[in-house]
Structures are given as C-alpha cells and as structure tokens.
C-alpha atoms as a PDB file:
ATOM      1  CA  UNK A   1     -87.311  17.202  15.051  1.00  0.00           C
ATOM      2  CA  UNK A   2     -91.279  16.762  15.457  1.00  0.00           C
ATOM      3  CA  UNK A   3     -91.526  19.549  12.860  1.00  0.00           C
ATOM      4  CA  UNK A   4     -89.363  17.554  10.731  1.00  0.00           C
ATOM      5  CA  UNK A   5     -91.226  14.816  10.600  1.00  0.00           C
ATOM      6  CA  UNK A   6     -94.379  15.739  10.659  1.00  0.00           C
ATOM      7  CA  UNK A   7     -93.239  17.683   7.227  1.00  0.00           C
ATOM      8  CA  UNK A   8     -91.555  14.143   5.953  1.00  0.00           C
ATOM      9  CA  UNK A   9     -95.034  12.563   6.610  1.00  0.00           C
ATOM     10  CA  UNK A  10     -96.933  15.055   4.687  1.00  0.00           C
ATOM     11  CA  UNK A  11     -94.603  14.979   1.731  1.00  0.00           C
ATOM     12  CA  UNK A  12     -95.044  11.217   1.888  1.00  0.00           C
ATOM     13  CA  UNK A  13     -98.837  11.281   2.218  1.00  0.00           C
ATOM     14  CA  UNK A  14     -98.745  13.800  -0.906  1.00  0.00           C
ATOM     15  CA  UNK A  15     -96.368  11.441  -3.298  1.00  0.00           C
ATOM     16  CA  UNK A  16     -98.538   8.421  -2.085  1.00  0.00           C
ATOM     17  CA  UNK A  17    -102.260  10.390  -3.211  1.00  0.00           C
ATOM     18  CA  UNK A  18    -100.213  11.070  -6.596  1.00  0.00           C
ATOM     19  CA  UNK A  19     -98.755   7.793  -7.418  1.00  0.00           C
ATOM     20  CA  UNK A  20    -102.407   6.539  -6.734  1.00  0.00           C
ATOM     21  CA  UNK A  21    -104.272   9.003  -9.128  1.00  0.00           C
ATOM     22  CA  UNK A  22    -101.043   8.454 -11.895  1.00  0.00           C
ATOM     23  CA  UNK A  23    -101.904   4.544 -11.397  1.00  0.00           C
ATOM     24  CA  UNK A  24    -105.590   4.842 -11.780  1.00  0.00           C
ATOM     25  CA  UNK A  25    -105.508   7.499 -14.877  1.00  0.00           C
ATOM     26  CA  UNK A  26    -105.794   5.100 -17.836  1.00  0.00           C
ATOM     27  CA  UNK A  27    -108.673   2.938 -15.673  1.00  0.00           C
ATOM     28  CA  UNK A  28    -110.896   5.944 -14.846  1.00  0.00           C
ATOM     29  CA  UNK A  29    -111.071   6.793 -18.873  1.00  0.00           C
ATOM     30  CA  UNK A  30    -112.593   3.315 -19.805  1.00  0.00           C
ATOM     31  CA  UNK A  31    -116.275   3.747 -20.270  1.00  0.00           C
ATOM     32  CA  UNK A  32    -118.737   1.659 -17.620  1.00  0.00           C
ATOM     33  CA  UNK A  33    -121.160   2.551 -19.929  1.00  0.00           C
ATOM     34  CA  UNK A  34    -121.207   3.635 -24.080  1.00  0.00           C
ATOM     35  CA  UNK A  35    -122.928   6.130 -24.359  1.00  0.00           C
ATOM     36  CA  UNK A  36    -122.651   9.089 -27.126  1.00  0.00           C
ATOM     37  CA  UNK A  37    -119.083  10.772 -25.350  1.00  0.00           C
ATOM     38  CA  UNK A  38    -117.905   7.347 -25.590  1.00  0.00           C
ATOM     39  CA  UNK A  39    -115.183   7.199 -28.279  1.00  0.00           C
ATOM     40  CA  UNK A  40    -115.776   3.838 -29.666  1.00  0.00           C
ATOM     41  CA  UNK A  41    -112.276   2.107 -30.781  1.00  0.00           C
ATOM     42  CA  UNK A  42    -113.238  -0.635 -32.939  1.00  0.00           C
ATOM     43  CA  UNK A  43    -111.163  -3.946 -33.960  1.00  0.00           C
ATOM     44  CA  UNK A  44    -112.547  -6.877 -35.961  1.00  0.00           C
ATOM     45  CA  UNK A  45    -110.538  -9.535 -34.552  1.00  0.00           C
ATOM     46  CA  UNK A  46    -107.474 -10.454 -32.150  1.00  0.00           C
ATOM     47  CA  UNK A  47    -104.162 -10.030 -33.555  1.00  0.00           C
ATOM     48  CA  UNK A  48    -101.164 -10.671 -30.929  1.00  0.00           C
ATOM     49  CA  UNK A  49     -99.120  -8.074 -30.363  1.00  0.00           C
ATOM     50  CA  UNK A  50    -101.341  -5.316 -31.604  1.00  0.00           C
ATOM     51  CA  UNK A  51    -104.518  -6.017 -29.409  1.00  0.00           C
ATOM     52  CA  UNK A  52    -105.357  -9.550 -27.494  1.00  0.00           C
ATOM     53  CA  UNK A  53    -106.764 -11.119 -24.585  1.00  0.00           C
ATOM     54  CA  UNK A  54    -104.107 -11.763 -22.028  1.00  0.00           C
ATOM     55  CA  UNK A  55    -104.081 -14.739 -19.302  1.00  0.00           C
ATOM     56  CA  UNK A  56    -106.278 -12.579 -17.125  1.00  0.00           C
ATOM     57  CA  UNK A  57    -109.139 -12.231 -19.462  1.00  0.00           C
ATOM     58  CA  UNK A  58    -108.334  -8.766 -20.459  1.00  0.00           C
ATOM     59  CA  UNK A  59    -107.637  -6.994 -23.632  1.00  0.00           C
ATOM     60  CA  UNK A  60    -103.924  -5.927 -24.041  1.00  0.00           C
ATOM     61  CA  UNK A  61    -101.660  -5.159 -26.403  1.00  0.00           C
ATOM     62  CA  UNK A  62     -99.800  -2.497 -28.227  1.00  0.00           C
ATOM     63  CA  UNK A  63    -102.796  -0.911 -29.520  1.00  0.00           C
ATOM     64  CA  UNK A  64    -104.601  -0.923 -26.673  1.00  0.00           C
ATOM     65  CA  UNK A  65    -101.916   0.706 -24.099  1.00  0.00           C
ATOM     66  CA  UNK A  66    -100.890   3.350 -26.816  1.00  0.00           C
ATOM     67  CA  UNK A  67    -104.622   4.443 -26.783  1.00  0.00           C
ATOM     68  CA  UNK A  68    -104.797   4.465 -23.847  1.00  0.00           C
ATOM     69  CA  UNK A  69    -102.028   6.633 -23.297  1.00  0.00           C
ATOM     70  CA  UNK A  70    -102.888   9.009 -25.567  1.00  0.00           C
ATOM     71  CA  UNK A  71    -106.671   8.918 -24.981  1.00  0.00           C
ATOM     72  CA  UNK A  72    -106.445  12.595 -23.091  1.00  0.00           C
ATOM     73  CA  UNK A  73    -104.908  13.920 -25.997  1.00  0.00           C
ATOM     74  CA  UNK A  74    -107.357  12.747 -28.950  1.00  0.00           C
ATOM     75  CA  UNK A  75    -110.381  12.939 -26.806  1.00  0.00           C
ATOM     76  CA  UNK A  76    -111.800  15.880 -28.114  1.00  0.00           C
ATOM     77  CA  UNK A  77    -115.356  15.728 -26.573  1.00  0.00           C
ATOM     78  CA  UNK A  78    -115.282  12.089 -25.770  1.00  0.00           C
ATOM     79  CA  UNK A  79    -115.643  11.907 -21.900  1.00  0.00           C
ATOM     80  CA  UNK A  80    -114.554   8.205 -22.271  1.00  0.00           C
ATOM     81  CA  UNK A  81    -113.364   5.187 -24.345  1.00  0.00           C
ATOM     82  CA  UNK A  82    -114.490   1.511 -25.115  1.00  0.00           C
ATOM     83  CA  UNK A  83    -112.545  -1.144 -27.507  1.00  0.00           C
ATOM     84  CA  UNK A  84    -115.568  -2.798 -29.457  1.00  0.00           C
ATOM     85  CA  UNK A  85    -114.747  -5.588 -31.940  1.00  0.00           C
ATOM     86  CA  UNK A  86    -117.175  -4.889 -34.944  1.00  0.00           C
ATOM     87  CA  UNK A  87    -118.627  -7.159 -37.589  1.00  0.00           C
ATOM     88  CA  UNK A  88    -116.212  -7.602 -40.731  1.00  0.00           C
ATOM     89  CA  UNK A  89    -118.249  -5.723 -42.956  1.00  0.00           C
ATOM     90  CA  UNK A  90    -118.827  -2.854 -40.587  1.00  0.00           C
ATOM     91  CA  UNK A  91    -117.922   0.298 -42.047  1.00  0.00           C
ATOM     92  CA  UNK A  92    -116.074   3.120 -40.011  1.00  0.00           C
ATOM     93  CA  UNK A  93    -118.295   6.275 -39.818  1.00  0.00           C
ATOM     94  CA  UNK A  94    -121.653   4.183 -40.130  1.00  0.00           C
ATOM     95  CA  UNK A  95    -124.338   3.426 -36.454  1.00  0.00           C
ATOM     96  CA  UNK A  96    -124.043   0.144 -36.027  1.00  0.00           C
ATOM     97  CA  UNK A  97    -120.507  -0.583 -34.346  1.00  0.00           C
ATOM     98  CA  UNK A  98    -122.241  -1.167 -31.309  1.00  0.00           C
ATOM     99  CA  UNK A  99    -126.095  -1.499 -30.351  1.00  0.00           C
ATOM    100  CA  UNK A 100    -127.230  -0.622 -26.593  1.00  0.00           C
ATOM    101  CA  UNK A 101    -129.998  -2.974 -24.946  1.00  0.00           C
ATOM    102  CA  UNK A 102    -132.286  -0.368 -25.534  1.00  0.00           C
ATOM    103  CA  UNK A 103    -131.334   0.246 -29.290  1.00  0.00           C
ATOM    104  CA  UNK A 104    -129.745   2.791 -29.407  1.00  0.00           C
ATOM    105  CA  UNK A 105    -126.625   2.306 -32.665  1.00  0.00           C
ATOM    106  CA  UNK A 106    -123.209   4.095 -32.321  1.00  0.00           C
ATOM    107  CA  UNK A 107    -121.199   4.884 -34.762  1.00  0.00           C
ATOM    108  CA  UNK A 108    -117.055   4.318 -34.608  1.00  0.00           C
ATOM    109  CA  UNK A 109    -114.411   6.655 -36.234  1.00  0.00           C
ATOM    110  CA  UNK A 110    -111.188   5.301 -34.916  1.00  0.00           C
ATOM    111  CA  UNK A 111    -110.239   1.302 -36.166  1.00  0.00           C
ATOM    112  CA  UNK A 112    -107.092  -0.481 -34.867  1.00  0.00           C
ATOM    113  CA  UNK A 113    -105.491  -4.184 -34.623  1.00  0.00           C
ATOM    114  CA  UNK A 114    -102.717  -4.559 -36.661  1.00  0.00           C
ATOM    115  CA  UNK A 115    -104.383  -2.698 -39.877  1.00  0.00           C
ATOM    116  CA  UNK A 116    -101.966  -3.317 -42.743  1.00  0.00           C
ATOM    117  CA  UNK A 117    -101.513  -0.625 -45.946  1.00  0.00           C
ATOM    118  CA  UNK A 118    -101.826  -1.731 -48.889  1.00  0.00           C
ATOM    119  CA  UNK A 119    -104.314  -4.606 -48.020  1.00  0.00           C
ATOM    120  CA  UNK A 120    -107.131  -5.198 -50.564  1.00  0.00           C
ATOM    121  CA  UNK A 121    -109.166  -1.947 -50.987  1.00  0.00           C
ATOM    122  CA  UNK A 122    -108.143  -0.813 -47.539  1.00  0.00           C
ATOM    123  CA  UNK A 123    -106.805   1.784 -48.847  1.00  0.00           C
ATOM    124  CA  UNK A 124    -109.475   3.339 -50.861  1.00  0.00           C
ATOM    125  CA  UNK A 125    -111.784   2.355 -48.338  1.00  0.00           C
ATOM    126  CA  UNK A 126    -110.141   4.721 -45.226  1.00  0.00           C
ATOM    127  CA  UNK A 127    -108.079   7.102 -44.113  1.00  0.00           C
ATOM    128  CA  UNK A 128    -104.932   5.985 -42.173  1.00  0.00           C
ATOM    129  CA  UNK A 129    -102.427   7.225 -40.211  1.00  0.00           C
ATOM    130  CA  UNK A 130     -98.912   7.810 -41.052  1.00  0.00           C
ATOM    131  CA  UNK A 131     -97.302   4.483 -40.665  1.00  0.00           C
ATOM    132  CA  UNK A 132     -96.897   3.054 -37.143  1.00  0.00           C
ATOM    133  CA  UNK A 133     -95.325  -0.485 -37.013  1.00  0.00           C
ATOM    134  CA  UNK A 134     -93.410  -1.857 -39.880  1.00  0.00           C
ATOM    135  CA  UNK A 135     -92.387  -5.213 -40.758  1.00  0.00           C
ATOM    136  CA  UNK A 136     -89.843  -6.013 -43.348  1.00  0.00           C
ATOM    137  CA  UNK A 137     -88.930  -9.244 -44.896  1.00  0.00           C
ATOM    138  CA  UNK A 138     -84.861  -9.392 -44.709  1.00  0.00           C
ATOM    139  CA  UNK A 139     -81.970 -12.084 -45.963  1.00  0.00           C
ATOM    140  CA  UNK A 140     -79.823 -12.410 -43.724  1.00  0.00           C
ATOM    141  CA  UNK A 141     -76.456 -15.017 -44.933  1.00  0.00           C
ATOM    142  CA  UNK A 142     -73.025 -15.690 -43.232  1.00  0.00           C
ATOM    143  CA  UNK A 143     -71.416 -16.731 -46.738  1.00  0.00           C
ATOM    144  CA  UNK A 144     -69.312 -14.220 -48.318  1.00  0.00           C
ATOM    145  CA  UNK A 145     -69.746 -14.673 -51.522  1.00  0.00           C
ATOM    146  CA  UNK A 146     -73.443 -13.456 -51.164  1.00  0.00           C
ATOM    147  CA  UNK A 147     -73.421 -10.038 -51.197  1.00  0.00           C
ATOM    148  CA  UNK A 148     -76.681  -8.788 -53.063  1.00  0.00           C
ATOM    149  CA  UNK A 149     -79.944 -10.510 -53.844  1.00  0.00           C
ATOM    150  CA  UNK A 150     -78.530 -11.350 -57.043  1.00  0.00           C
ATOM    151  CA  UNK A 151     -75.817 -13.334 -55.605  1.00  0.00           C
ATOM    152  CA  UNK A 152     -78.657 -15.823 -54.334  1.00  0.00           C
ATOM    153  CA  UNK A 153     -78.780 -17.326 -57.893  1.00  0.00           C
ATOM    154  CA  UNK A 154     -77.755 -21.141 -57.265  1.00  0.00           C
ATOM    155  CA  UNK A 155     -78.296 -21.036 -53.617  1.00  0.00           C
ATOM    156  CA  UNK A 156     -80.167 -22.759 -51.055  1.00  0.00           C
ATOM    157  CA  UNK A 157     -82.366 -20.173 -49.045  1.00  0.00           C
ATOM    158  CA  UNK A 158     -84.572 -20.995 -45.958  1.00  0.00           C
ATOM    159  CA  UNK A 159     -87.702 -19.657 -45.677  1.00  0.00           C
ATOM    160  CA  UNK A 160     -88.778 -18.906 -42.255  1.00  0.00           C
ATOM    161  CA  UNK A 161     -92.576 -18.523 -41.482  1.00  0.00           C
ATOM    162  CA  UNK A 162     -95.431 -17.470 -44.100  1.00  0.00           C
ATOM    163  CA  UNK A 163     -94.553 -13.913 -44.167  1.00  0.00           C
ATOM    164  CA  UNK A 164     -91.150 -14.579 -45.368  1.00  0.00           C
ATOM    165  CA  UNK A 165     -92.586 -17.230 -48.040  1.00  0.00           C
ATOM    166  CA  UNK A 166     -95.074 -14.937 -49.137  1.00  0.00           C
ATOM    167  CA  UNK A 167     -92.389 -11.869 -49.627  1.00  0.00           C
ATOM    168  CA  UNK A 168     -90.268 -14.033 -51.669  1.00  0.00           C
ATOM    169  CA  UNK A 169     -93.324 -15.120 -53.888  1.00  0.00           C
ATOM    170  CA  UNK A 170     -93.594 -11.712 -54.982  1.00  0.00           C
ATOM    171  CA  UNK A 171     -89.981 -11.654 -55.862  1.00  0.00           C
ATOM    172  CA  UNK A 172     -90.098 -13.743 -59.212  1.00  0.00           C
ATOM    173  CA  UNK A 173     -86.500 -13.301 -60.235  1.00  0.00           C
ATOM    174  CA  UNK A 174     -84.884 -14.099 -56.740  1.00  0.00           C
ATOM    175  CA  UNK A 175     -87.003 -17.355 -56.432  1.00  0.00           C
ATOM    176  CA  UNK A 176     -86.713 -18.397 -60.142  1.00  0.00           C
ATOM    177  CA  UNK A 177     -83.231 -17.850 -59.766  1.00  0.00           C
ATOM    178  CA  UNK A 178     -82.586 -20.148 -56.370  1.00  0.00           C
ATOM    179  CA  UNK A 179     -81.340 -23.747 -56.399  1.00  0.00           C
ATOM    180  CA  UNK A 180     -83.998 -23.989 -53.998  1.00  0.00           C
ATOM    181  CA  UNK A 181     -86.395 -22.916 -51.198  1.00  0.00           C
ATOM    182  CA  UNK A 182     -86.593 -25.028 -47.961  1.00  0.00           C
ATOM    183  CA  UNK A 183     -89.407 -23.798 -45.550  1.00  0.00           C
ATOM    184  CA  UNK A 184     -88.815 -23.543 -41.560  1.00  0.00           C
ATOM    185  CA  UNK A 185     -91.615 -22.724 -38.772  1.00  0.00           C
ATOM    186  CA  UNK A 186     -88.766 -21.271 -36.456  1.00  0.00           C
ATOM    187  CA  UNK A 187     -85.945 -19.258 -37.227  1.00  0.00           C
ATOM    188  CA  UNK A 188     -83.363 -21.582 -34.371  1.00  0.00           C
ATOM    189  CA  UNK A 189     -83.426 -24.431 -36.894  1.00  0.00           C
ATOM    190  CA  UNK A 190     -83.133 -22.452 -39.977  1.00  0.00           C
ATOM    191  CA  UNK A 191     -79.746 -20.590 -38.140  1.00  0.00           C
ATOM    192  CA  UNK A 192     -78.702 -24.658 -37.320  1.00  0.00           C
ATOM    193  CA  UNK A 193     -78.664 -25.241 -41.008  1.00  0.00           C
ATOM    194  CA  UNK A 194     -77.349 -22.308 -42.323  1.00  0.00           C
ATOM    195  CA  UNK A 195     -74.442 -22.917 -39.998  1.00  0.00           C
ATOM    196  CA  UNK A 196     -73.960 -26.738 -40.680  1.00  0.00           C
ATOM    197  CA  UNK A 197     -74.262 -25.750 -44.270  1.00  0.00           C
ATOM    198  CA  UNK A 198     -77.651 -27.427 -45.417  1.00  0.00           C
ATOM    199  CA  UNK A 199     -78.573 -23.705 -46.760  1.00  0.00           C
ATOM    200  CA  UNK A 200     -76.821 -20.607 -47.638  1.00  0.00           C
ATOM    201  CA  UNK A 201     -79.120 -17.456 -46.767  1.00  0.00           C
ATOM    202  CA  UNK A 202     -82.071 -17.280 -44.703  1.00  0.00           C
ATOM    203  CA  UNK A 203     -85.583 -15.385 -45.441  1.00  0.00           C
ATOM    204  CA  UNK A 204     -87.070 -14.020 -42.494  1.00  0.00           C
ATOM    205  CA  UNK A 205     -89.196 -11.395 -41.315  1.00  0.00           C
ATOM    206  CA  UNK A 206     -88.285  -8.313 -38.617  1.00  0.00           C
ATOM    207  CA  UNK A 207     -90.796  -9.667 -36.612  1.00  0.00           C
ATOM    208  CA  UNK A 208     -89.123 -12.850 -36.304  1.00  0.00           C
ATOM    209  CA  UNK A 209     -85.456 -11.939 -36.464  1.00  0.00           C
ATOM    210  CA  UNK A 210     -85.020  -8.543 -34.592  1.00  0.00           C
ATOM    211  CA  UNK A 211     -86.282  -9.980 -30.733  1.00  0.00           C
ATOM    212  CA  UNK A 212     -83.390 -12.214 -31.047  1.00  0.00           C
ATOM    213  CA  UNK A 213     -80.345 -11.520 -33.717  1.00  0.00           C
ATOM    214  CA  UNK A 214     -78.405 -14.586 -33.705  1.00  0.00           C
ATOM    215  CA  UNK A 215     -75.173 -13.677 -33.932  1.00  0.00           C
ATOM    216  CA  UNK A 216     -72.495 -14.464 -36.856  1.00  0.00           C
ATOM    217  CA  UNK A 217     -75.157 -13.279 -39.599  1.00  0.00           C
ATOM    218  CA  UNK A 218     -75.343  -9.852 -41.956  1.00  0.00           C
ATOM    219  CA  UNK A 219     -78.486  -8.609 -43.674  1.00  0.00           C
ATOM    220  CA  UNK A 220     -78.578  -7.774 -46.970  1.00  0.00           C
ATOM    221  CA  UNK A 221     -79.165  -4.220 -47.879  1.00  0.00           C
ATOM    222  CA  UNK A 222     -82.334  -3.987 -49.487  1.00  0.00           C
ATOM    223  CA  UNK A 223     -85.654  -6.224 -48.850  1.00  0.00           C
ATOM    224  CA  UNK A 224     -87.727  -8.685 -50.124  1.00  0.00           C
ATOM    225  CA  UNK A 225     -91.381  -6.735 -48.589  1.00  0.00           C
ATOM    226  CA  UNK A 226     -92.526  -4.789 -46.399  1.00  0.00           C
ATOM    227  CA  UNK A 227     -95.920  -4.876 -44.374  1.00  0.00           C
ATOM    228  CA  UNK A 228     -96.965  -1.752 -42.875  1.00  0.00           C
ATOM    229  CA  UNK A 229     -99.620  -1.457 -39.888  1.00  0.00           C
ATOM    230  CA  UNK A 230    -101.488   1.657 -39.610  1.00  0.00           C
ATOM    231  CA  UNK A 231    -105.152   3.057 -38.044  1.00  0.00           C
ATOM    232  CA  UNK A 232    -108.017   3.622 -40.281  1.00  0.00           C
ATOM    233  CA  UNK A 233    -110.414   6.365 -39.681  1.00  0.00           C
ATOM    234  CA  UNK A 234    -113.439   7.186 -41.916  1.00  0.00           C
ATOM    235  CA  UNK A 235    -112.434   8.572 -45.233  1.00  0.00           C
ATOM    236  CA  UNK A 236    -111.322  12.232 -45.227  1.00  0.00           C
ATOM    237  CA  UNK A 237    -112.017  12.075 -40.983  1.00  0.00           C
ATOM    238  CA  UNK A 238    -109.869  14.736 -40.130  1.00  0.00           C
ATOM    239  CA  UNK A 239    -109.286  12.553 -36.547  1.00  0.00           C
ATOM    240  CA  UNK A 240    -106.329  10.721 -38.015  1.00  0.00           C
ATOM    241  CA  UNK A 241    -104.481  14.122 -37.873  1.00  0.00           C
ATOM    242  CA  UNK A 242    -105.488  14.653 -34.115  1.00  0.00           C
ATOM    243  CA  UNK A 243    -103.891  10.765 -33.689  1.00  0.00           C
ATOM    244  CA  UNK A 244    -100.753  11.340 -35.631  1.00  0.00           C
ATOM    245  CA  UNK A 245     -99.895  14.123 -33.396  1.00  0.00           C
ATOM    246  CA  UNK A 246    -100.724  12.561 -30.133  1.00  0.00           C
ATOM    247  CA  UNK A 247     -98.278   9.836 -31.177  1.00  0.00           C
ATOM    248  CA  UNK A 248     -95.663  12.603 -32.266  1.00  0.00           C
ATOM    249  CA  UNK A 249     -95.859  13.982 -29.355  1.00  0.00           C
ATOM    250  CA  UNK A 250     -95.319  11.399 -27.096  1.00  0.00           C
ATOM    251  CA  UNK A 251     -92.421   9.873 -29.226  1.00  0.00           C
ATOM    252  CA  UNK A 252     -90.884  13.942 -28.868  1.00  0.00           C
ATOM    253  CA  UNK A 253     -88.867  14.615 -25.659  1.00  0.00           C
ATOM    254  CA  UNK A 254     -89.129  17.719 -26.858  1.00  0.00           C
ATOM    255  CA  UNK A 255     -93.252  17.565 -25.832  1.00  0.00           C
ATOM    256  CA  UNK A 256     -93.304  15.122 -23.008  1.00  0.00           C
ATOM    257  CA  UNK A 257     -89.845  15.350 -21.388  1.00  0.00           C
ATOM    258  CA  UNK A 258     -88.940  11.846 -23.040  1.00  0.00           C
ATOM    259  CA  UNK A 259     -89.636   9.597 -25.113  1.00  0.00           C
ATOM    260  CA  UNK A 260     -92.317   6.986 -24.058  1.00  0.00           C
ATOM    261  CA  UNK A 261     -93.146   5.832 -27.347  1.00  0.00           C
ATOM    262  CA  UNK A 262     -90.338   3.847 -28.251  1.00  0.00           C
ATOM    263  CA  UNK A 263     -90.274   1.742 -24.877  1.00  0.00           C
ATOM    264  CA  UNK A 264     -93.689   0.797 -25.351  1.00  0.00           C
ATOM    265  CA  UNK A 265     -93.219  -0.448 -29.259  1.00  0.00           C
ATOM    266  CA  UNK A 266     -89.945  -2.325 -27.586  1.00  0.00           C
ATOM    267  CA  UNK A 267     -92.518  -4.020 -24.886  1.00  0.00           C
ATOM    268  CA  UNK A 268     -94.711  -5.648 -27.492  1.00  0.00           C
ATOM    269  CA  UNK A 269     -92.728  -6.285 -30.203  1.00  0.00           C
ATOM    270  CA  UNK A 270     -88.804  -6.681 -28.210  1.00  0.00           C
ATOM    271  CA  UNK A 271     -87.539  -4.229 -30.227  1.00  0.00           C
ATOM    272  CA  UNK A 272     -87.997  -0.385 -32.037  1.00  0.00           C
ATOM    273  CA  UNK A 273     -90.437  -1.556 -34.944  1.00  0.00           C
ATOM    274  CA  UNK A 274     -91.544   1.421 -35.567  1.00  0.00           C
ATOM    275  CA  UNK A 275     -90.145   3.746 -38.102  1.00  0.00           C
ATOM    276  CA  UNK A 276     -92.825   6.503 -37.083  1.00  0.00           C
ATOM    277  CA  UNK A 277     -93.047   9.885 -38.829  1.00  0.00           C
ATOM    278  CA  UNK A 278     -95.257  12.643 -38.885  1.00  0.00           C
ATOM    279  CA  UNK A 279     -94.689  16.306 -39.705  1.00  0.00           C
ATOM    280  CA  UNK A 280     -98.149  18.878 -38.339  1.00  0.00           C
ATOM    281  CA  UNK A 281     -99.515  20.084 -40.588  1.00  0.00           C
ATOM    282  CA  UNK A 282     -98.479  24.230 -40.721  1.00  0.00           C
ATOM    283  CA  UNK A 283    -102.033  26.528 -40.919  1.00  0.00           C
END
C-alpha cells in the first residue's frame, strides 16, 4: 500500500511539473527584450477581434493567440517574439519597425490585425497568406416570394451596420432596383421589423449574423461582398509559406491529433469564420 502511493504521488508530482511547463509555453516565447532573434510581429492599429487590448491591459485577440500558438513552428531562427504596432507608412521588410534606446532599427517581416485583400494597393504592396477569416455580406428574408436577389426589386431591405451598406453600394442593380433601403445599427431591431412587416429582407454581414442566427429566417444563395482578412509579409518573403503551413497543420488532426484551429476562430469570432485552405507546396 506505501508502494502504492508513493507511486500515485510521483505520477501526480510528474502531471503537475507538465501542466505547469504546458501553461507557461506561450509566456516563455515573448521577448523581455528585442533583440535581432526577436521575430517582430507588427500591427498598425487595434482592430477587435483580430488583435486588442483586453480589460487587463494586455494585447489579445485572434491574431495574437494563433501566433502564439504557432510561434514554435514558424520560428525558424527567431529565439523569441514581440507584437510591435508600426507607423502607417512603415513598410514590411524595411529597419525601422522598432528602434532600441540605443539605436539600434529592426526590421519586421510578418504584419497582422485584421489585414483585408483587396484593400487599396495592399495587394501589390505584399505578399499574403492564403485567406484566413472571411466575412460575407448575406440577405437573409422570411417572405417567400423572395427567392433570389432579383426578387428584391420593389422591396423594403434593412441595412444592418456599414459593412452591409457598403456591400450593397457596390451592388448597383439590387439597390436601384429596391423600394427602399432603411439603415439599422443592430441586427435585433432590424429582425423586429422584418417580422412586424416594416421591411422585407435584411442586409447583414457574417460577422453580425452568424454569433446569433435568429431563427425563422433563410439566406439567400449568393452574396452581396465579401471581405477577406489575411497576413502580409514582404513581397516575394517566402515566410508566408512557412505560416500557411503552421496554420494547416494545426487545423489537420491528421498533424496535431485534432483540430485546434477551428475552436480558437469560434472563441473570437462565436463561430467557424474561417474558410481556410492551403495545399504545400510539392518540391
């Protein structure tokens, strides 16, 4: 019996030292100091969910907890990793993302924060990664004789937030062809008067409408736009490869046992926004 558990104590000891080092594993990676193994992670400015400053005081967010996860894997000879936000001019690839007290400039290669595709002359500017978050904008109706966008000729659509308004700006035939557009802040009302009868389809984003899918509604196939959030990397950096395949890999049970991607896109956003894909490239 004293054999027993002494042998129970030691296997307890043992799970206790691991659950401690598993804990501490993301914390012991953040750099103390930048120095030139520091992998610099650069962001411009706060954008909630992606990367933000929780009630604590400390940076959070999708972003941030994905690289961190992944950190080990992308590394290469980084020893360590800082998030720096960086001027809005900065350039990735160029010394200057962040300047010591002695001087000396470091350079960043990695950008994140909600980067969207497609956004001015991002896309010339950078490489990217394969898309990681995507945000559609969506009608969604409860009247059956709306079955198509054309069917919202004549009708009364709601308009929920500025991401909805702006996708159906750049959808001249469905907005020249509504009775009207009627703009909401929150998607609760905007349901209210859909049901009641005020309106007959509502324009919303994923974003908006997936946390909470009132019930009684259909989406119509199709979309009115899509915004797609990426990372940037300096132009032909083959790093974005490195990052595509460290998120690949941890979406994959097939490489990590499960998949603890998707959980952590469901955290931050409250549902699977992503629509993630990547395919290594074969040598």
């Amino acid at each position: 019996m004293k054999n027993a558990k002494r042998i129970f104590s030691l296997l307890l000891c043992a799970v206790l030292v691991a659950l401690c080092f598993a804990g501490c594993s993301k914390a012991d990676n953040k750099a103390e100091e930048i120095t030139d193994k520091t992998l610099i992670i650069a962001y411009r400015a706060e954008k909630a969910p992606f990367i933000y400053t929780d009630e604590n005081g400390e940076l959070t967010g999708f972003d941030v907890e994905l690289m961190e996860t992944i950190f080990n894997d992308i590394k290469n000879d980084y020893k360590d990793y800082a998030f720096v936000q960086v001027d809005e001019d900065y350039k990735l690839g160029e010394e200057g993302a962040y300047v010591d007290e002695e001087g000396n400039a470091y350079a960043s290669y990695l950008e994140v924060g909600g980067l969207e595709k497609n956004n001015g002359t991002f896309n010339e500017d950078y490489s990217m990664s394969n898309t990681v978050i995507e945000n559609k904008v969506i009608v969604l109706t409860a009247d059956d004789s709306i079955n198509s966008y054309a069917d919202l000729s004549g009708k009364r659509l709601g308009v929920v937030g500025e991401i909805a308004k702006a996708g159906l700006e750049k959808n001249a035939a469905v907005l020249t062809g509504l009775d009207r557009a009627v703009n909401y802040t929150d998607l609760e009302t905007a349901v209210a008067n859909l049901q009641n009868g005020t309106i007959n389809a509502i324009a919303v984003d994923d974003f908006t409408y997936c946390p909470s899918m009132p019930e009684g509604l259909r989406v119509l196939d199709g979309m009115l736009d899509k915004t797609e959030y990426v990372y940037g990397f300096k132009k032909f950096d083959w790093y974005k490869d490195s990052v595509n395949t460290a998120i690949m890999e941890l979406q994959d049970p097939e490489y990590n046992g499960a998949d603890d991607f998707t959980p952590l896109v469901e955290k931050y956003f409250g549902y699977d926004a992503s629509n993630f894909e990547y395919t290594p490239k074969t040598k």
